[in-house]
C-alpha atoms as a PDB file:
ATOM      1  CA  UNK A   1       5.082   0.169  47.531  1.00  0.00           C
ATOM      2  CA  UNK A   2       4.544  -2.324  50.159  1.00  0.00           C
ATOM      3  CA  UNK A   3       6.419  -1.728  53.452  1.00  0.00           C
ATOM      4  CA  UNK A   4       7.279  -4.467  55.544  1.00  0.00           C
ATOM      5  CA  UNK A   5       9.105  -4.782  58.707  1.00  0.00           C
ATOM      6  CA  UNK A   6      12.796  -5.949  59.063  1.00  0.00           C
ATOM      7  CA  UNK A   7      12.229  -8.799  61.421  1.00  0.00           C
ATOM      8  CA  UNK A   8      16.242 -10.553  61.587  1.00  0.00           C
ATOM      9  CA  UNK A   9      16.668 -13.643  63.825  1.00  0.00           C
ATOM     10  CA  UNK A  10      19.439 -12.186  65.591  1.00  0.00           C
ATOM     11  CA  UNK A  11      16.742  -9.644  66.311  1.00  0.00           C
ATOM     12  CA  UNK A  12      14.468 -12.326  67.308  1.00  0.00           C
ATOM     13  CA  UNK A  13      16.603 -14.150  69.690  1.00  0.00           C
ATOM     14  CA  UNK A  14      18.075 -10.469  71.414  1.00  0.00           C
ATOM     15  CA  UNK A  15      14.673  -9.854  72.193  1.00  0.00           C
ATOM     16  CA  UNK A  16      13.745 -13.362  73.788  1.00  0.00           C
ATOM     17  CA  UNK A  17      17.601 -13.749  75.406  1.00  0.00           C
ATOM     18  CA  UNK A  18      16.479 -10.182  77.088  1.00  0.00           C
ATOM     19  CA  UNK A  19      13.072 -10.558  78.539  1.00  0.00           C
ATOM     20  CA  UNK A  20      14.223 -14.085  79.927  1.00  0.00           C
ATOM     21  CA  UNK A  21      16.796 -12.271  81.705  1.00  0.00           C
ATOM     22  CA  UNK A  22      14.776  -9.348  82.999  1.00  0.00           C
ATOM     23  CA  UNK A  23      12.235 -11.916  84.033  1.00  0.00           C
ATOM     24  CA  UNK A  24      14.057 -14.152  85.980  1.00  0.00           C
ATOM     25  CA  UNK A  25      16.378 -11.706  87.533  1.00  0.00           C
ATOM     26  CA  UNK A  26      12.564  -9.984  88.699  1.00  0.00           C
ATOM     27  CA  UNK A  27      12.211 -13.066  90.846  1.00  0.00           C
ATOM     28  CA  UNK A  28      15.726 -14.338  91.714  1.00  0.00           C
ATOM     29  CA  UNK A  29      16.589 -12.855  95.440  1.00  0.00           C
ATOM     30  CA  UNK A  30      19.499 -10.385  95.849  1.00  0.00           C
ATOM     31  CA  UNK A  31      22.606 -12.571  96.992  1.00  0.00           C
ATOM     32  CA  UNK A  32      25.332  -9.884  98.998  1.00  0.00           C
ATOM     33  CA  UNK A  33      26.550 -12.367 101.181  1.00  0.00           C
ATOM     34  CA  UNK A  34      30.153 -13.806  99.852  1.00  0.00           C
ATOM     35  CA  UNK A  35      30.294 -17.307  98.905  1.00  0.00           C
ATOM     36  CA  UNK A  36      31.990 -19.570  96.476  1.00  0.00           C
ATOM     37  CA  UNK A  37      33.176 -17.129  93.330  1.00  0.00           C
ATOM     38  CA  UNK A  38      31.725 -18.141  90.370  1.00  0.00           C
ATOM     39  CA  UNK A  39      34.205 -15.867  87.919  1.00  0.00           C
ATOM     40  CA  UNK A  40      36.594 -17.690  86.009  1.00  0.00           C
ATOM     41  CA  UNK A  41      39.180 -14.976  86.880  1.00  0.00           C
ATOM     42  CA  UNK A  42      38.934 -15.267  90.634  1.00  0.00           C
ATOM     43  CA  UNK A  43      38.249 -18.865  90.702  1.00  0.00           C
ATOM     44  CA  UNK A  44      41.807 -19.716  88.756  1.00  0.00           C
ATOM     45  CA  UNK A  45      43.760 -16.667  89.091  1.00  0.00           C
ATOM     46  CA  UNK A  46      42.793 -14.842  92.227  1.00  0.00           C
ATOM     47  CA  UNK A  47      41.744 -11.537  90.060  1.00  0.00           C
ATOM     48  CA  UNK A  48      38.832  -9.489  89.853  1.00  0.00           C
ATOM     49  CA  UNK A  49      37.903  -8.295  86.197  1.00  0.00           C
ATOM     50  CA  UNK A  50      35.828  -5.482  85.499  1.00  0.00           C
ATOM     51  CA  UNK A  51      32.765  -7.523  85.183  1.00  0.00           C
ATOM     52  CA  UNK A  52      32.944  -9.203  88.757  1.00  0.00           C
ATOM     53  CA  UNK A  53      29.291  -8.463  90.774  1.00  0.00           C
ATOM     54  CA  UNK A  54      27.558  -8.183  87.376  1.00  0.00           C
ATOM     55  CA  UNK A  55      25.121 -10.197  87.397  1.00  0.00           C
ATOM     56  CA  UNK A  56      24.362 -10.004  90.718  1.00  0.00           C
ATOM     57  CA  UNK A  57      24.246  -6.290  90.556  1.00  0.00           C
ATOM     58  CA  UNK A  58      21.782  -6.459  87.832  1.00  0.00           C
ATOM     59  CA  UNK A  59      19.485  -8.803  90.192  1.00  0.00           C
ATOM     60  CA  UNK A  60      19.662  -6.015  92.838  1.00  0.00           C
ATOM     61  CA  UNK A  61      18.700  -3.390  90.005  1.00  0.00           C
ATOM     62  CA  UNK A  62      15.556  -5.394  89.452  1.00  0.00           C
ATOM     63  CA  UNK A  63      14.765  -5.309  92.669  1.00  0.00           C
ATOM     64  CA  UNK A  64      15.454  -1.707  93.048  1.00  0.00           C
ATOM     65  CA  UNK A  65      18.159  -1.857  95.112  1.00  0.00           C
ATOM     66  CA  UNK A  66      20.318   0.383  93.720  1.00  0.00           C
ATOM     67  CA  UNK A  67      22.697   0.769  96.531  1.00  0.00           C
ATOM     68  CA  UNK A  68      23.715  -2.858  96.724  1.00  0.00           C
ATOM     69  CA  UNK A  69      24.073  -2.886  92.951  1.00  0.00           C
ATOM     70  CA  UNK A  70      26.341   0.148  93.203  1.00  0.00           C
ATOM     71  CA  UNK A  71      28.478  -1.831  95.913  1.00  0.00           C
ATOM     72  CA  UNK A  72      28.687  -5.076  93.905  1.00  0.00           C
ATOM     73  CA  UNK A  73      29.747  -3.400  90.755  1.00  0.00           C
ATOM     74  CA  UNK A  74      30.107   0.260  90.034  1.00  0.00           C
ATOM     75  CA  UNK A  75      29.777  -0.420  86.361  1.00  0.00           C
ATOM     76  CA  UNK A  76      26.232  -1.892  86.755  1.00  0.00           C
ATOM     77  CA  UNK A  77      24.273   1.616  86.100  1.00  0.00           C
ATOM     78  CA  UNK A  78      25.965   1.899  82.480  1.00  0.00           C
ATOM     79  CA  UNK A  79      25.772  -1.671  81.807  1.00  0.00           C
ATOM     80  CA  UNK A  80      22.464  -1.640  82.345  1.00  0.00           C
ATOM     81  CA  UNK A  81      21.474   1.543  80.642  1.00  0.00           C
ATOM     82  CA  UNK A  82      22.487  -0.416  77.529  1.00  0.00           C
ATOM     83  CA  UNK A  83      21.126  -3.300  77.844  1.00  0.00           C
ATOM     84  CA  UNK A  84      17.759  -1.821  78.162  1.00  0.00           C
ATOM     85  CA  UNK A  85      18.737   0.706  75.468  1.00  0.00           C
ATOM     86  CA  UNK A  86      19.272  -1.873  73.216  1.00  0.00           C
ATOM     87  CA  UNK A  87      16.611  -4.211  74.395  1.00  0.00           C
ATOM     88  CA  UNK A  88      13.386  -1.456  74.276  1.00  0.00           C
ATOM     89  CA  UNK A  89      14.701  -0.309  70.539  1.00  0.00           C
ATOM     90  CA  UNK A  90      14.754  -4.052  69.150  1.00  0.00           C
ATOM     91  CA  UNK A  91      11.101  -4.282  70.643  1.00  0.00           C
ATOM     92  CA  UNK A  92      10.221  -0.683  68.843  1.00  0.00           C
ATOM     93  CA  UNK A  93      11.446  -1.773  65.292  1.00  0.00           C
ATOM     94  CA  UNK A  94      10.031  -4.433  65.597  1.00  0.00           C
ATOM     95  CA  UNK A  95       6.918  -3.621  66.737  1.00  0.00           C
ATOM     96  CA  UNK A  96       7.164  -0.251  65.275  1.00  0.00           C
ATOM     97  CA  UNK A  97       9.321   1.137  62.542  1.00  0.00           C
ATOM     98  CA  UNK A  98       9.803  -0.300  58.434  1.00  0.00           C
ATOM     99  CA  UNK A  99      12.926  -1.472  57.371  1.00  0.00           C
ATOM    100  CA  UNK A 100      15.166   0.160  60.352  1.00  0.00           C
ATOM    101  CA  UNK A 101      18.729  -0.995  61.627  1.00  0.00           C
ATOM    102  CA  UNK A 102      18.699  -1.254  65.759  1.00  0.00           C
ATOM    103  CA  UNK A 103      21.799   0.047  67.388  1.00  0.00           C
ATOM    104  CA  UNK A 104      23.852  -3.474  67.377  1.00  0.00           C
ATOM    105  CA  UNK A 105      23.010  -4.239  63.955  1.00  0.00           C
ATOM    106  CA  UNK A 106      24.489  -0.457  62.790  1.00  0.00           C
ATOM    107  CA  UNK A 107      27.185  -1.190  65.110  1.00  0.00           C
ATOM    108  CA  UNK A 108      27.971  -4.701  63.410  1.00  0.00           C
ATOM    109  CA  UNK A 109      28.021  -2.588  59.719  1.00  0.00           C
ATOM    110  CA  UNK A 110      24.696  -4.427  58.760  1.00  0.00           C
ATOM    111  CA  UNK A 111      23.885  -0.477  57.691  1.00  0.00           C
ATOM    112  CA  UNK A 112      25.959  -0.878  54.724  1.00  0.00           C
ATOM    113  CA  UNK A 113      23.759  -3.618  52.919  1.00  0.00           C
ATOM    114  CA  UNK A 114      21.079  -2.462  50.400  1.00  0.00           C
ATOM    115  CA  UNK A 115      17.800  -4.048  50.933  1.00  0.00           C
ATOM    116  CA  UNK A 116      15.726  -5.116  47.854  1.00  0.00           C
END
């Protein structure tokens, strides 16, 4: 029996969408300073959502500046966690394992088909 690997688009494009981002936030400096909001919820309505200081917070994180990413966002340490957990096991099946359902694909019930 021939085994081949389960290489899905969506798979494809997680894994590009991901190192783009951990690439460019590697080289994009840490902004802390306050300046015009660029979250749709404080820009209209004057509210900060959960996800306020994300981004930037993952920039510090890349940088290793864990403190300042703690400040801008709280949140940022288990964001993160997951988007590298989810990131480094697409690259393992698809580097490494046959046939094998990453996290978000289990989690979106693609677990359930029967492969042929």
């Amino acid at each position: 029996m021939k085994m081949t690997k389960k290489i899905t688009i969506s798979r494809v494009i997680r894994l590009i969408i991901g190192t783009i981002l951990i690439i460019v936030f590697a080289f994009v400096p840490v902004f802390t300073e306050p300046g015009f909001p660029l979250c749709f919820s404080q820009l209209f309505f004057n509210l900060t959502c959960p996800m306020c200081g994300m981004t930037r917070a993952f920039i510090a994180i890349e940088h290793f500046e864990f403190e300042t990413a703690f400040l801008m966002n709280p949140l940022v340490f288990v964001a993160y966690f997951l988007f590298m957990f989810c990131f480094l096991q697409d690259l393992y099946v698809m580097i490494f394992e046959h046939k094998r359902y990453s996290f978000v694909e289990y989690m979106m019930g693609y677990s359930n088909h029967v492969d042929n």
